[in-house]
Protein backbone atom coordinates (compact mmCIF):
# COMPACT_ATOMS: atom_id res chain seq x y z
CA UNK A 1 159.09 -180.68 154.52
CA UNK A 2 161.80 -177.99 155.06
CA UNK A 3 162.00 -176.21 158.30
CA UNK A 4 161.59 -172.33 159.22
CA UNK A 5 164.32 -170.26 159.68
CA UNK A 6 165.34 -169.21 163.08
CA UNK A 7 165.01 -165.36 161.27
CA UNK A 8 161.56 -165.75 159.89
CA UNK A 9 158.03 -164.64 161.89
CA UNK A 10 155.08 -166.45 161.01
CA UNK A 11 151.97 -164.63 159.65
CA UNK A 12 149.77 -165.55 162.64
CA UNK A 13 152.67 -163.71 165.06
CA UNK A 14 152.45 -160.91 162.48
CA UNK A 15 148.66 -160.56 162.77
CA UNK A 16 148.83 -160.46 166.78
CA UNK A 17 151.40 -158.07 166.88
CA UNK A 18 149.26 -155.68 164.86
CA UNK A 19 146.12 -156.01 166.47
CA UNK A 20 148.15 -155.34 169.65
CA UNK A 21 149.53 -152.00 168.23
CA UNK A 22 145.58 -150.58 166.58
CA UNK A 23 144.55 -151.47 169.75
CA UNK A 24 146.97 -149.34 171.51
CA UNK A 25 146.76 -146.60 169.11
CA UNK A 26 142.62 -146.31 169.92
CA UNK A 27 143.11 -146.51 173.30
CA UNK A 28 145.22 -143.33 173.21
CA UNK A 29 142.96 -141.45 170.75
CA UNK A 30 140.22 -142.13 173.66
CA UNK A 31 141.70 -140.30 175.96
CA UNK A 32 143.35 -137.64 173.74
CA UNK A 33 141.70 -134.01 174.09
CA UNK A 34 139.09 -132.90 171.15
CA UNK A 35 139.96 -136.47 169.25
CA UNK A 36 136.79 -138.01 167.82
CA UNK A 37 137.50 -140.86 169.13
CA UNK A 38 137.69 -138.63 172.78
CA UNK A 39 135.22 -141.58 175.69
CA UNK A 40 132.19 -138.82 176.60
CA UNK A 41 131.92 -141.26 179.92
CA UNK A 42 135.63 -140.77 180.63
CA UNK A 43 135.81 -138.79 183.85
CA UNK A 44 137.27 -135.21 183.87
CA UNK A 45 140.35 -134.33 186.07
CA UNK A 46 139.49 -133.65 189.33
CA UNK A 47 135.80 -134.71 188.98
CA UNK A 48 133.79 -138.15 189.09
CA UNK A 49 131.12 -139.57 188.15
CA UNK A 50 127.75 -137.23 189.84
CA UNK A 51 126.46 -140.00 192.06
CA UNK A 52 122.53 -141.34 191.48
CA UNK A 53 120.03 -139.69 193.97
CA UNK A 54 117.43 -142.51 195.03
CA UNK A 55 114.47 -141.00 192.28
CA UNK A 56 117.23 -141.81 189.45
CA UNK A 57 118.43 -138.17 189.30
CA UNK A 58 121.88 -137.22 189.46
CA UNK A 59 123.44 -135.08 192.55
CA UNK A 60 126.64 -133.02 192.68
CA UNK A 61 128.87 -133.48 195.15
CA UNK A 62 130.27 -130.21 194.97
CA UNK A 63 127.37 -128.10 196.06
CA UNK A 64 127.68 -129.17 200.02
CA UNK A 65 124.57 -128.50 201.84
CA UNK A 66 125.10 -125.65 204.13
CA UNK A 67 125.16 -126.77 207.53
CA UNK A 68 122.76 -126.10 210.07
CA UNK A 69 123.09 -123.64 212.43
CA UNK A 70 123.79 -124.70 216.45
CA UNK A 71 120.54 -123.85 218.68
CA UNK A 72 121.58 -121.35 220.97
CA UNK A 73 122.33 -122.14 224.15
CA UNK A 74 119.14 -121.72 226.85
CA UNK A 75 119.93 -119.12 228.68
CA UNK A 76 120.69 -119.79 233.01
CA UNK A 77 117.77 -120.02 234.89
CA UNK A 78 117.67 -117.06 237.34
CA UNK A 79 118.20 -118.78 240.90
CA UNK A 80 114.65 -117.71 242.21
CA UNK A 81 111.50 -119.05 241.61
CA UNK A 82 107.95 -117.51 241.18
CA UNK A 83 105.74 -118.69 243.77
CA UNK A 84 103.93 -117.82 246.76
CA UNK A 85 105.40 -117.64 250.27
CA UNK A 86 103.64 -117.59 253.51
CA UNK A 87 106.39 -117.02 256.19
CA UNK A 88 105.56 -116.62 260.05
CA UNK A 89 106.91 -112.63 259.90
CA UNK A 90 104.45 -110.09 262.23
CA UNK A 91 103.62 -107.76 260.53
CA UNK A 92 104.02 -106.43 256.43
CA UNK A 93 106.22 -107.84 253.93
CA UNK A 94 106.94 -107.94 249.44
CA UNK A 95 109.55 -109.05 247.10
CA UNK A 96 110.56 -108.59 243.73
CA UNK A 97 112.48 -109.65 241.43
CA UNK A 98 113.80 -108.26 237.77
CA UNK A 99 115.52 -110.31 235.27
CA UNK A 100 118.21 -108.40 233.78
CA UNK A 101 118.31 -109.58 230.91
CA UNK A 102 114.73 -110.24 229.27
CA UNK A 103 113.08 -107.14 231.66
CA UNK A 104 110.43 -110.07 232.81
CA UNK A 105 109.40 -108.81 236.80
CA UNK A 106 107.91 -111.59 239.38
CA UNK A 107 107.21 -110.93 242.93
CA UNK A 108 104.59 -110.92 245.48
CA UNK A 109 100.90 -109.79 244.86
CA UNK A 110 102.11 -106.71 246.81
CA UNK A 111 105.13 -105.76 245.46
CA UNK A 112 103.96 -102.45 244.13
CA UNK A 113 102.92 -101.08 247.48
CA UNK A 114 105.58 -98.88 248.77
CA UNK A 115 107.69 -98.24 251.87
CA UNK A 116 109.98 -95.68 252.78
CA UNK A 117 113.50 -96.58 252.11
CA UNK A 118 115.83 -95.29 254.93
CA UNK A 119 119.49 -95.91 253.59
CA UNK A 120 119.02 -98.00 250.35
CA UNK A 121 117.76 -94.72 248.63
CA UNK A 122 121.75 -94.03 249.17
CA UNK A 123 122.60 -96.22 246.22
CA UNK A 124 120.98 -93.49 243.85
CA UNK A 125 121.82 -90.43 245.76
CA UNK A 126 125.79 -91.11 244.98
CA UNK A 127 124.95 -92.83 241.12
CA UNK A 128 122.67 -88.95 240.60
CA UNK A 129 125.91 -87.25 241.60
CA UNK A 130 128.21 -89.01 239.71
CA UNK A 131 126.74 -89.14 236.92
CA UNK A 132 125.73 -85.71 236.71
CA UNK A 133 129.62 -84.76 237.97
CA UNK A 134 130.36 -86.65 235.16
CA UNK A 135 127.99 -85.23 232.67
CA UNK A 136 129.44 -81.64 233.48
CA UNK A 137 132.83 -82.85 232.61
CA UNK A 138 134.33 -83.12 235.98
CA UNK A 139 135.85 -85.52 238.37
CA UNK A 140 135.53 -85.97 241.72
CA UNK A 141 138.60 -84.81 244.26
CA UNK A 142 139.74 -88.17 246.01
CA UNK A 143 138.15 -86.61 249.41
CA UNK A 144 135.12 -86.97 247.55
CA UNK A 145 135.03 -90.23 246.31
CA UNK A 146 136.13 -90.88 250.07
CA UNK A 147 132.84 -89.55 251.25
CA UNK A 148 131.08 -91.81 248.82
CA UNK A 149 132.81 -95.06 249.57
CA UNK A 150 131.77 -94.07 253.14
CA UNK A 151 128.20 -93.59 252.50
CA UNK A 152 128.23 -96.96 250.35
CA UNK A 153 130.17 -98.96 252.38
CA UNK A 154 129.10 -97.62 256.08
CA UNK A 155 126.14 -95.90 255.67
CA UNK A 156 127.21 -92.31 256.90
CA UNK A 157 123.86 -90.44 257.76
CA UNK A 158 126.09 -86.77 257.53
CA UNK A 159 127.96 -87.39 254.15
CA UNK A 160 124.58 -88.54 253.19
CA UNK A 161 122.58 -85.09 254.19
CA UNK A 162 125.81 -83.19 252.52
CA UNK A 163 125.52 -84.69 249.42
CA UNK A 164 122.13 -84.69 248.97
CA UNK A 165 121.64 -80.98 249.26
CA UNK A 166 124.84 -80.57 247.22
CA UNK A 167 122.83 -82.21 244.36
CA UNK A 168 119.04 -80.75 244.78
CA UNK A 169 117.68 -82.57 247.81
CA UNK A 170 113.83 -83.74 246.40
CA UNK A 171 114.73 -83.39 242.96
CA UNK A 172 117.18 -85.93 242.75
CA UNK A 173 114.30 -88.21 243.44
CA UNK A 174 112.64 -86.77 240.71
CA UNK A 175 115.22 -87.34 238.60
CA UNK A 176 115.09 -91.20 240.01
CA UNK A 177 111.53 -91.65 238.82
CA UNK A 178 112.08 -90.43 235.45
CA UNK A 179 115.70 -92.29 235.17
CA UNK A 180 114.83 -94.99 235.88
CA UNK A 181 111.41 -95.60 234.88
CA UNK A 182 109.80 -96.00 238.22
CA UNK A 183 106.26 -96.57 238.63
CA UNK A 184 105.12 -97.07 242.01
CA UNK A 185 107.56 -94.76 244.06
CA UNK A 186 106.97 -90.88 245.41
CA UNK A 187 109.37 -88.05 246.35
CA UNK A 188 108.99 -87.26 250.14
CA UNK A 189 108.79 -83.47 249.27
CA UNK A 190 110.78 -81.84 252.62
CA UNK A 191 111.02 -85.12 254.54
CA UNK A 192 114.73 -86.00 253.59
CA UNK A 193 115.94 -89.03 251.63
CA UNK A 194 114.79 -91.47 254.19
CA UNK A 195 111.44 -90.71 253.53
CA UNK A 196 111.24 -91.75 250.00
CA UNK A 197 108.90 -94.15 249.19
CA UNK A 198 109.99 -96.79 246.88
CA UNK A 199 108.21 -100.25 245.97
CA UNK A 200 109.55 -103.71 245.75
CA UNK A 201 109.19 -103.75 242.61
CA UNK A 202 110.83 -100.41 241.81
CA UNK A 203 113.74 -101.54 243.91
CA UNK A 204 114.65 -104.01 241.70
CA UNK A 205 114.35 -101.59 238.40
CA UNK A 206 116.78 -99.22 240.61
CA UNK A 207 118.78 -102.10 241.27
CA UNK A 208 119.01 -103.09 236.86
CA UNK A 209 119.31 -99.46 236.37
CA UNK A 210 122.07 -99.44 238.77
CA UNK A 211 124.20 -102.21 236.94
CA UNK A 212 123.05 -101.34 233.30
CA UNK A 213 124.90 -98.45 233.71
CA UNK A 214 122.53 -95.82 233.09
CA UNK A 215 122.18 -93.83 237.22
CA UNK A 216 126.15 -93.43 237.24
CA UNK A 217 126.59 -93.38 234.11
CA UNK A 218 129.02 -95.14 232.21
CA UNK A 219 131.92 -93.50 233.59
CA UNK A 220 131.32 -94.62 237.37
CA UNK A 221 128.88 -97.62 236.97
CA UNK A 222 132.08 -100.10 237.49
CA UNK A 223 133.30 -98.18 240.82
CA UNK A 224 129.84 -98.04 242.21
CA UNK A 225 128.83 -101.35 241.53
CA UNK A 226 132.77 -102.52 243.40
CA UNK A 227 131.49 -100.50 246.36
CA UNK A 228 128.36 -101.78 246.81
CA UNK A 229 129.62 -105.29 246.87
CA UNK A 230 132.01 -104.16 249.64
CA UNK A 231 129.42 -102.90 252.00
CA UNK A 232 130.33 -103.60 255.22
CA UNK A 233 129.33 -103.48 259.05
CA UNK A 234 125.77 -102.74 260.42
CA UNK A 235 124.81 -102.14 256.58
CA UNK A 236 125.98 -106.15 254.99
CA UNK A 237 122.39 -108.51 255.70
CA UNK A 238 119.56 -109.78 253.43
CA UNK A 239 119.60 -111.10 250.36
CA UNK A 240 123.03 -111.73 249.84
CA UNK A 241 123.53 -113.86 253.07
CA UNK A 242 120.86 -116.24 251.32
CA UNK A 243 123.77 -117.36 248.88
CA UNK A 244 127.15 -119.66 249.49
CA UNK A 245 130.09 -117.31 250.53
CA UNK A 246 131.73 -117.69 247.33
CA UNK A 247 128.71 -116.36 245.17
CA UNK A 248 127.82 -113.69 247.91
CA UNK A 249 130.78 -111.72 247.51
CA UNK A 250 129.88 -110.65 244.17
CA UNK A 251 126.31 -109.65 244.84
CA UNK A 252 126.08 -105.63 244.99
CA UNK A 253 123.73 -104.70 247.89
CA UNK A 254 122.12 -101.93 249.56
CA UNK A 255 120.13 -101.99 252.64
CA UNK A 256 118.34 -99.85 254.82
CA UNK A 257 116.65 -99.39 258.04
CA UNK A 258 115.18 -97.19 260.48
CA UNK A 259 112.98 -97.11 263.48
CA UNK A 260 109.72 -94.76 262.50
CA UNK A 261 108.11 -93.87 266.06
CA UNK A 262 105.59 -92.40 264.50
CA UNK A 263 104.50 -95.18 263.32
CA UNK A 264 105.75 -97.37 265.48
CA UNK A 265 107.02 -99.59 262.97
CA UNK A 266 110.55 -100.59 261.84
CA UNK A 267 111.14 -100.79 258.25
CA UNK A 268 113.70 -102.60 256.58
CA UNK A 269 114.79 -102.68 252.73
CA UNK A 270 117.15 -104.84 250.88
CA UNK A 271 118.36 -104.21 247.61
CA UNK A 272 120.55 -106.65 246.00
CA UNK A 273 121.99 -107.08 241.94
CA UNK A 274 123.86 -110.34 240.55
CA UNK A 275 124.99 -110.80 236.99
CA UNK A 276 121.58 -111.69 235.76
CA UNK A 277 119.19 -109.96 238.33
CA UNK A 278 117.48 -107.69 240.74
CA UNK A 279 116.10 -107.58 243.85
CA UNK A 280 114.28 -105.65 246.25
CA UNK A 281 112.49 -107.00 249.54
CA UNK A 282 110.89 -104.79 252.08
CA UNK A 283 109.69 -105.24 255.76
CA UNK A 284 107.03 -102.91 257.90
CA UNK A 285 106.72 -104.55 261.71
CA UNK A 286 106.05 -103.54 265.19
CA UNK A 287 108.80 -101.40 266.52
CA UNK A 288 108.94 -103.43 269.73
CA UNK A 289 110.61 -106.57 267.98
CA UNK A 290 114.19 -104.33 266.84
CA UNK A 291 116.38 -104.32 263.74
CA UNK A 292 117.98 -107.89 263.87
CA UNK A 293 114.11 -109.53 263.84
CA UNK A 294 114.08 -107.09 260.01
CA UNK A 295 117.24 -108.30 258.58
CA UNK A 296 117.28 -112.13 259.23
CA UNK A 297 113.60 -112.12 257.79
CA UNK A 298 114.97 -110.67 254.72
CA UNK A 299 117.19 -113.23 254.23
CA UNK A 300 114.64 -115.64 255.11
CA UNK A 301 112.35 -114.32 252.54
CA UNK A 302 115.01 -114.69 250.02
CA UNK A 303 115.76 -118.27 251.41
CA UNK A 304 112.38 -119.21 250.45
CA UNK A 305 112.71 -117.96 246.72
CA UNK A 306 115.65 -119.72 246.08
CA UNK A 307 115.71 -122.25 243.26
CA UNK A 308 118.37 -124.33 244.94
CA UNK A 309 119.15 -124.65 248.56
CA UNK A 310 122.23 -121.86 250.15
């Protein structure tokens, strides 16, 4: 038999070769654009497959759901607590307290009986002025603002009496129940500022209407507020003592007190505002026992409140 050329291919070669090249040929018209032969399972650029949700259906992974959106945080507690108090103080005693930012009051059972104020009605004497000095387009003279740092900050009795004629004696008070939405509290008529009679309760919605802005107005609300947290002296007791130094110091306050022989009773008020609250806590006891007995038991009152321990 004669042998095969080194030149020659044999048929069965032949036939692999071409079955190699048809079968490249499909595999290209596959994947070619609009070809007939074009795989329908053959996935586009950029997208796969649409995965199988668990009842067979299919999902598409580019519709995300949206995510969900974080709680809000719970607001901060306030640092008092609602409850009842029975301290060993002679004679009459209330507290209240308004959150600042829901409006929600708590105090005692007696917080809306009233007591005349002495010099915590001093806070709103020098917001009325302001903001009405304001209001008129003017400013006050640095001598002025002067005087009002000094009735703030030391309690002067004769700035006081100046400036409370200057703006309408009894009807500035007026203008404090309407202001600020008081409900309990009455103007004293022709017995001076001292005389007013305010309530617990409306001592703290002084106190909010103090730091919202709207007795100074929004022109003075920041200096008044800076004053009142640098009372000083005779005037600095209460509430704010009930706190560590470091929080104290930015508590706004306002106290007052007077001996009332006519009565014989000394009355003391405290008015206090933090960042989230006000406060008012009043006193009425025998006049034989003197101021200091007034001013610790306001801080003891507002001891007792406390959520946490000073």
């Amino acid at each position: 038999m004669a042998g095969r050329s080194r030149g020659e291919t044999s048929p069965l070669r032949l036939i692999a070769i071409a079955a190699v090249l048809i079968g490249l040929v499909l595999v290209s018209l596959r994947l070619l654009p609009g070809s007939p032969f074009e795989s329908t399972a053959a996935a586009q650029w950029g997208q796969g497959e649409s995965p199988t949700g668990r009842d067979g259906s299919r999902t598409d992974r580019s519709v995300r759901p949206s995510p969900s959106p974080s709680p809000s945080p719970e607001p901060e507690p306030l640092p008092f607590e609602d409850r009842e108090i029975d301290l060993d103080i002679d004679g009459w005693y209330a507290w209240s307290v308004l959150d600042r930012r829901s409006g929600e009051i708590i105090g005692s059972e007696n917080m809306a009986e009233t007591s005349t104020t002495a010099s915590l009605i001093k806070a709103w004497i020098v917001a009325d002025y302001l903001r009405r000095t304001a209001d008129a387009g003017q400013t006050p003279s640095d001598g002025k603002l002067d005087d009002l740092t000094r009735i703030i900050r030391d309690s002067d009795n004769t700035r006081t009496e100046q400036l409370y004629t200057q703006i309408g004696r009894s009807a500035s008070i007026k203008r404090l129940l309407s202001t600020c939405e008081l409900t309990d509290s009455k103007v004293s008529s022709d017995l001076g500022w001292s005389r007013t009679q305010l309530s617990p309760r409306d001592t703290a919605r002084l106190g909010n209407c103090i730091a919202e802005g709207t007795a100074a107005g929004p022109k003075w609300t920041k200096w008044l507020l800076s004053e009142m947290r640098q009372v000083r002296g005779a005037g600095d007791f209460g509430i704010r003592k009930a706190f560590p130094a470091a929080e104290a110091k930015k508590i706004a306050i306002k106290n007052g007190w007077v001996d009332r022989t006519r009565e014989q009773e000394i009355h003391v008020n405290c008015l206090a505002i933090g960042d989230t609250w006000a406060m008012g806590v009043m006193l009425q006891y025998p006049i034989n026992k003197g101021y200091e007995y007034g001013m610790k038991n306001c801080e003891k009152i507002t001891e007792a409140l406390l959520t946490t321990s000073p």
